[in-house]
PDB file of N, CA and C in Angstrom:
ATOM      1  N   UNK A   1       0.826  -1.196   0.000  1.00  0.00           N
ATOM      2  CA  UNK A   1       0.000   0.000   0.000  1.00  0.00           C
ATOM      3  C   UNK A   1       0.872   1.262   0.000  1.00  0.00           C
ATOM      4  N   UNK A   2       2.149   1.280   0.585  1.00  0.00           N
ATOM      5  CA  UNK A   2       2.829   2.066   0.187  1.00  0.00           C
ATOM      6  C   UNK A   2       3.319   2.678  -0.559  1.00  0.00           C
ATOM      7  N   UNK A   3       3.618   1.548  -1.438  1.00  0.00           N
ATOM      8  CA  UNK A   3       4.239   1.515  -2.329  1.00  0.00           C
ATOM      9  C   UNK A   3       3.368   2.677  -3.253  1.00  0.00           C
ATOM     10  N   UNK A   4       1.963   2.352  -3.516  1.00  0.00           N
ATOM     11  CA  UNK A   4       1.041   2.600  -4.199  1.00  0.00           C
ATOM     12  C   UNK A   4       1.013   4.398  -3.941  1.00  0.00           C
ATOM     13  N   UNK A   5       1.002   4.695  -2.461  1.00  0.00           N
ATOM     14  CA  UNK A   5       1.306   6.296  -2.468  1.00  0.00           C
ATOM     15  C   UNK A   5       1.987   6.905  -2.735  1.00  0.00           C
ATOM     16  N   UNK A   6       3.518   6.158  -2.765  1.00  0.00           N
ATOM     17  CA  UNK A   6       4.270   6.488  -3.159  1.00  0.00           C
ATOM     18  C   UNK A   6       4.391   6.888  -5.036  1.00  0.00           C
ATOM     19  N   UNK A   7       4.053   5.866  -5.650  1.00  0.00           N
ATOM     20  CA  UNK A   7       3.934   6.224  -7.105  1.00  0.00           C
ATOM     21  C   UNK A   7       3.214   6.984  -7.219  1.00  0.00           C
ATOM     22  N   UNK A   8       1.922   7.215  -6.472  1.00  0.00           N
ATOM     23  CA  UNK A   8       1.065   8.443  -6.847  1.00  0.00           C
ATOM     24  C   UNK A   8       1.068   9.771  -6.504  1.00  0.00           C
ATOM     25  N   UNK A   9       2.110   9.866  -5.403  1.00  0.00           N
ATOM     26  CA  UNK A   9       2.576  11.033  -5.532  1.00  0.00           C
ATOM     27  C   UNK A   9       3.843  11.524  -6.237  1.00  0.00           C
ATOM     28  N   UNK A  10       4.853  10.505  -7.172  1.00  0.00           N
ATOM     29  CA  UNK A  10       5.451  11.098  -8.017  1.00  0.00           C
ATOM     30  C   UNK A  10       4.903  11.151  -9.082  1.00  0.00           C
ATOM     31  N   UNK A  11       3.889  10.417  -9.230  1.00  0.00           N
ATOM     32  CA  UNK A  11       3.483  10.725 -10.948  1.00  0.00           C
ATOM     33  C   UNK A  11       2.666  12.205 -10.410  1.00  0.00           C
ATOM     34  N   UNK A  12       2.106  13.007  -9.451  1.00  0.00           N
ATOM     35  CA  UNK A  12       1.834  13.897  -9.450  1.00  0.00           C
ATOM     36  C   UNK A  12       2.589  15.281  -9.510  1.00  0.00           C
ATOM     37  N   UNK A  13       3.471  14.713  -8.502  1.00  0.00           N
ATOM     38  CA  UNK A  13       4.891  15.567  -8.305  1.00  0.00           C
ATOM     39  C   UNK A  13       5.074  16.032 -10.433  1.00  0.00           C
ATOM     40  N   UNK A  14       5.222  14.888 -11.000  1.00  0.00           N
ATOM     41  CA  UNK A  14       5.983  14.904 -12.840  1.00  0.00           C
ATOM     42  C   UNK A  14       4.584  15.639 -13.278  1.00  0.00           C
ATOM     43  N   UNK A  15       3.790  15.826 -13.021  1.00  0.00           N
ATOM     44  CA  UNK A  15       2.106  16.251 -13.605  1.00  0.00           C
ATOM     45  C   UNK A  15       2.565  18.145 -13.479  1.00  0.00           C
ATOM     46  N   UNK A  16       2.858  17.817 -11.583  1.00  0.00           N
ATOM     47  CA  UNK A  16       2.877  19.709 -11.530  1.00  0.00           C
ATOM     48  C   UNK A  16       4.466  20.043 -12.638  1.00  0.00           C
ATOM     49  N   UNK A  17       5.265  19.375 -12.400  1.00  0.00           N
ATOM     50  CA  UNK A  17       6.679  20.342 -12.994  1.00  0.00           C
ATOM     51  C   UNK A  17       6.326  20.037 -14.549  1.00  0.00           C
ATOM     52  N   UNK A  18       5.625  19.405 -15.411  1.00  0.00           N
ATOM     53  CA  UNK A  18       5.156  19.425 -16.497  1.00  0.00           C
ATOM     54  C   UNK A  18       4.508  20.252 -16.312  1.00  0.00           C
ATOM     55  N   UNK A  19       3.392  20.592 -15.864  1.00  0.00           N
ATOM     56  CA  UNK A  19       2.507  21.964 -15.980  1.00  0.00           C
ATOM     57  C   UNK A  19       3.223  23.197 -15.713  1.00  0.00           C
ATOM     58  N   UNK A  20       4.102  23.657 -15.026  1.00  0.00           N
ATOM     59  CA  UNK A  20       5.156  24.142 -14.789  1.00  0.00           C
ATOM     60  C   UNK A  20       6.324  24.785 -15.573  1.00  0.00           C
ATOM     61  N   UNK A  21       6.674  23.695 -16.144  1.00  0.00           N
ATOM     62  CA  UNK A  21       7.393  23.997 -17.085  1.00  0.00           C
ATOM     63  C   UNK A  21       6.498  24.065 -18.600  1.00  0.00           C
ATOM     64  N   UNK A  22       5.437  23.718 -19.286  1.00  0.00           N
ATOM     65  CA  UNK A  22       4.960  24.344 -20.143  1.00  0.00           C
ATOM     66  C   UNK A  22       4.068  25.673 -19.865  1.00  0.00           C
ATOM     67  N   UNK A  23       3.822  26.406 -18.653  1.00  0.00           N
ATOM     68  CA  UNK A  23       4.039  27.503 -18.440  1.00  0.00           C
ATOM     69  C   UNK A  23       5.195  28.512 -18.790  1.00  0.00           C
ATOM     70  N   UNK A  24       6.277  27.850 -18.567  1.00  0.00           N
ATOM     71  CA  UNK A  24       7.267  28.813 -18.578  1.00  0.00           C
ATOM     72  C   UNK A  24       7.850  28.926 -19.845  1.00  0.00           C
ATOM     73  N   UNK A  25       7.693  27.661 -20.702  1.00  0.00           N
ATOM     74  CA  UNK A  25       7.730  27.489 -22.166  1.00  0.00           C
ATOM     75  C   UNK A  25       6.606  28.528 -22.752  1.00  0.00           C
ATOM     76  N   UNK A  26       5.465  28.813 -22.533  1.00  0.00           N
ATOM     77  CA  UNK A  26       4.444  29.371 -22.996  1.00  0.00           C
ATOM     78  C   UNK A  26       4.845  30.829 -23.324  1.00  0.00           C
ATOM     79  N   UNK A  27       5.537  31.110 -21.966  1.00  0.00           N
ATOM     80  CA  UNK A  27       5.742  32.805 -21.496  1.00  0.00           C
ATOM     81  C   UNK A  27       6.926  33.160 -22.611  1.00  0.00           C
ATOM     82  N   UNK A  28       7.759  31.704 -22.994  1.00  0.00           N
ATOM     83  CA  UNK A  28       8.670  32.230 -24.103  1.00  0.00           C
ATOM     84  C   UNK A  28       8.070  32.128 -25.520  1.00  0.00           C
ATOM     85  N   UNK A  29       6.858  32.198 -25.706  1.00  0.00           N
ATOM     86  CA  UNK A  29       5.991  32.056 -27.383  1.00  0.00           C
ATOM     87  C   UNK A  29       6.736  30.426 -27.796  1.00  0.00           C
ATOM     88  N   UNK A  30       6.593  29.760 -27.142  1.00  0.00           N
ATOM     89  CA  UNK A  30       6.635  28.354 -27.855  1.00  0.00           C
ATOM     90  C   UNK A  30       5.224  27.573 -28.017  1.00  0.00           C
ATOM     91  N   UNK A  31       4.757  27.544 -28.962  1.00  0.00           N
ATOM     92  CA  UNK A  31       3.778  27.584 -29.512  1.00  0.00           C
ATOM     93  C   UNK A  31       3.511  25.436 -29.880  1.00  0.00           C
ATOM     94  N   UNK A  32       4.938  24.831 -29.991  1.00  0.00           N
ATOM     95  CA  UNK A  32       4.282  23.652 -30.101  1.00  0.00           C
ATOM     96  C   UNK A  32       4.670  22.575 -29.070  1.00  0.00           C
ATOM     97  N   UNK A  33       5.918  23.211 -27.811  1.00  0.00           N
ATOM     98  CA  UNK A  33       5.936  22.338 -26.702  1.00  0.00           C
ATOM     99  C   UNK A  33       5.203  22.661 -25.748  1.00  0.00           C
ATOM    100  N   UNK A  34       4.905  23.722 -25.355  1.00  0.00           N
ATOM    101  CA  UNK A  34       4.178  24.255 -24.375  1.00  0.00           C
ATOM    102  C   UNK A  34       2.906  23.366 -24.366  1.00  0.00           C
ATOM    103  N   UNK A  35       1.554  23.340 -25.175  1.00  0.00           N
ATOM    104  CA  UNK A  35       0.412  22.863 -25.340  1.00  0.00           C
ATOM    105  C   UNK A  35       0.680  21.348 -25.208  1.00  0.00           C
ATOM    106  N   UNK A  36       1.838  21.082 -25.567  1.00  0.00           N
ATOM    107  CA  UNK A  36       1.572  19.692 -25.442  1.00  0.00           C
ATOM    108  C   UNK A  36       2.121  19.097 -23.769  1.00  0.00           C
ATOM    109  N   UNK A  37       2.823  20.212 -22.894  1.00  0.00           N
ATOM    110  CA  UNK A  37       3.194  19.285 -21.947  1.00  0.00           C
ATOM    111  C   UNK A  37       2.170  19.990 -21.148  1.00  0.00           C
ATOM    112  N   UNK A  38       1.245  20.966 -21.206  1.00  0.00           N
ATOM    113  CA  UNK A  38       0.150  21.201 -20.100  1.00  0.00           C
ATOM    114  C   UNK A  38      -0.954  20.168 -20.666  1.00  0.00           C
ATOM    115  N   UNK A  39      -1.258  19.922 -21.477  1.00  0.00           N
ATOM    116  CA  UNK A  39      -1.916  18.974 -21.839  1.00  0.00           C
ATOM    117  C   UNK A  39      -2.007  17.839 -21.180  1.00  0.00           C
ATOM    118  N   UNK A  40      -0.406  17.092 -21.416  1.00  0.00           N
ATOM    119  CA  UNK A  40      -0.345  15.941 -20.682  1.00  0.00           C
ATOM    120  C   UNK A  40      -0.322  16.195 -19.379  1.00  0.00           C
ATOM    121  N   UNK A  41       0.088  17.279 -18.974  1.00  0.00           N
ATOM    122  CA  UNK A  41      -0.012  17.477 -16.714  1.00  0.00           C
ATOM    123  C   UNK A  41      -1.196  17.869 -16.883  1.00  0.00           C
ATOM    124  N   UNK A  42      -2.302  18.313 -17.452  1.00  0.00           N
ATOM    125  CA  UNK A  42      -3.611  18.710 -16.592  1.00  0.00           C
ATOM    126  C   UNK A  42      -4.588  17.261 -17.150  1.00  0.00           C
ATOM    127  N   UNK A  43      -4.264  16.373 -18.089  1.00  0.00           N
ATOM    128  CA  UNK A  43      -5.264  15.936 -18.777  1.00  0.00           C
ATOM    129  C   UNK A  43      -4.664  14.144 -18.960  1.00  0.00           C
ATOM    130  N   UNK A  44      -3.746  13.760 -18.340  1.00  0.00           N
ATOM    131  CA  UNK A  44      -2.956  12.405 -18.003  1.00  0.00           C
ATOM    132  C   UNK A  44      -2.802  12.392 -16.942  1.00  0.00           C
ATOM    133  N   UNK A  45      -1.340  13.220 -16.121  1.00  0.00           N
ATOM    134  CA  UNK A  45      -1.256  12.906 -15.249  1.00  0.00           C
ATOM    135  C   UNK A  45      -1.495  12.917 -14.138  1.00  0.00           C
ATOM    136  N   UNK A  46      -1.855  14.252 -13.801  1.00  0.00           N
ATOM    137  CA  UNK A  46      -2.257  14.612 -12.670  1.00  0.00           C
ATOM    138  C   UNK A  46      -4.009  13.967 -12.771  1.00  0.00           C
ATOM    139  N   UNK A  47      -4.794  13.350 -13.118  1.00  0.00           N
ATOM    140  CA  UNK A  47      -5.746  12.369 -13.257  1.00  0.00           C
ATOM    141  C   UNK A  47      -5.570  10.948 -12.791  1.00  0.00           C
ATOM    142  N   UNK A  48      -4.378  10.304 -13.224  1.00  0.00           N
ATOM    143  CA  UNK A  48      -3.996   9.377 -13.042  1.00  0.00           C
ATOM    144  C   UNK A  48      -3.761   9.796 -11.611  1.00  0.00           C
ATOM    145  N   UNK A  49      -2.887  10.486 -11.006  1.00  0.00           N
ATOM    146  CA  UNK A  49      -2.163  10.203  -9.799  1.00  0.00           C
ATOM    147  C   UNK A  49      -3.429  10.735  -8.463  1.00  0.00           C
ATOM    148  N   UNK A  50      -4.195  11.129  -9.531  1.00  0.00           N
ATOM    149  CA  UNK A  50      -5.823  11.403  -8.181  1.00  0.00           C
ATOM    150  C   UNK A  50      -7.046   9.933  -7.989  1.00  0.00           C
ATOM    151  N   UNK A  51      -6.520   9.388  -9.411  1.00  0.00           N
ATOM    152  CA  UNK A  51      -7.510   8.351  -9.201  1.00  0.00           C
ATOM    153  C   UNK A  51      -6.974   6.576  -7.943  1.00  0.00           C
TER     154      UNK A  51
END
């Protein structure tokens, strides 16, 4: 069971610094990494690591 919190709070932990960092990609006009790594942190992972 530990184990299990444990993975789910790093795949959350990788969800926020993906969202995070395609923020900060955004703020520099990157137009085709940005969308794709808030994508995957608001809409993969951070889902996964709540369910």
């Amino acid at each position: 069971m530990e184990t299990i919190r444990r993975f789910r709070k790093w795949i959350m932990v990788a969800g926020l610094v993906s969202i995070v960092i395609g923020y900060i990609l955004l703020g520099q006009n990157s137009i085709s990494l940005a969308p794709v790594l808030l994508v995957f942190g608001y809409c993969i992972l951070v889902p996964i690591a709540l369910i």
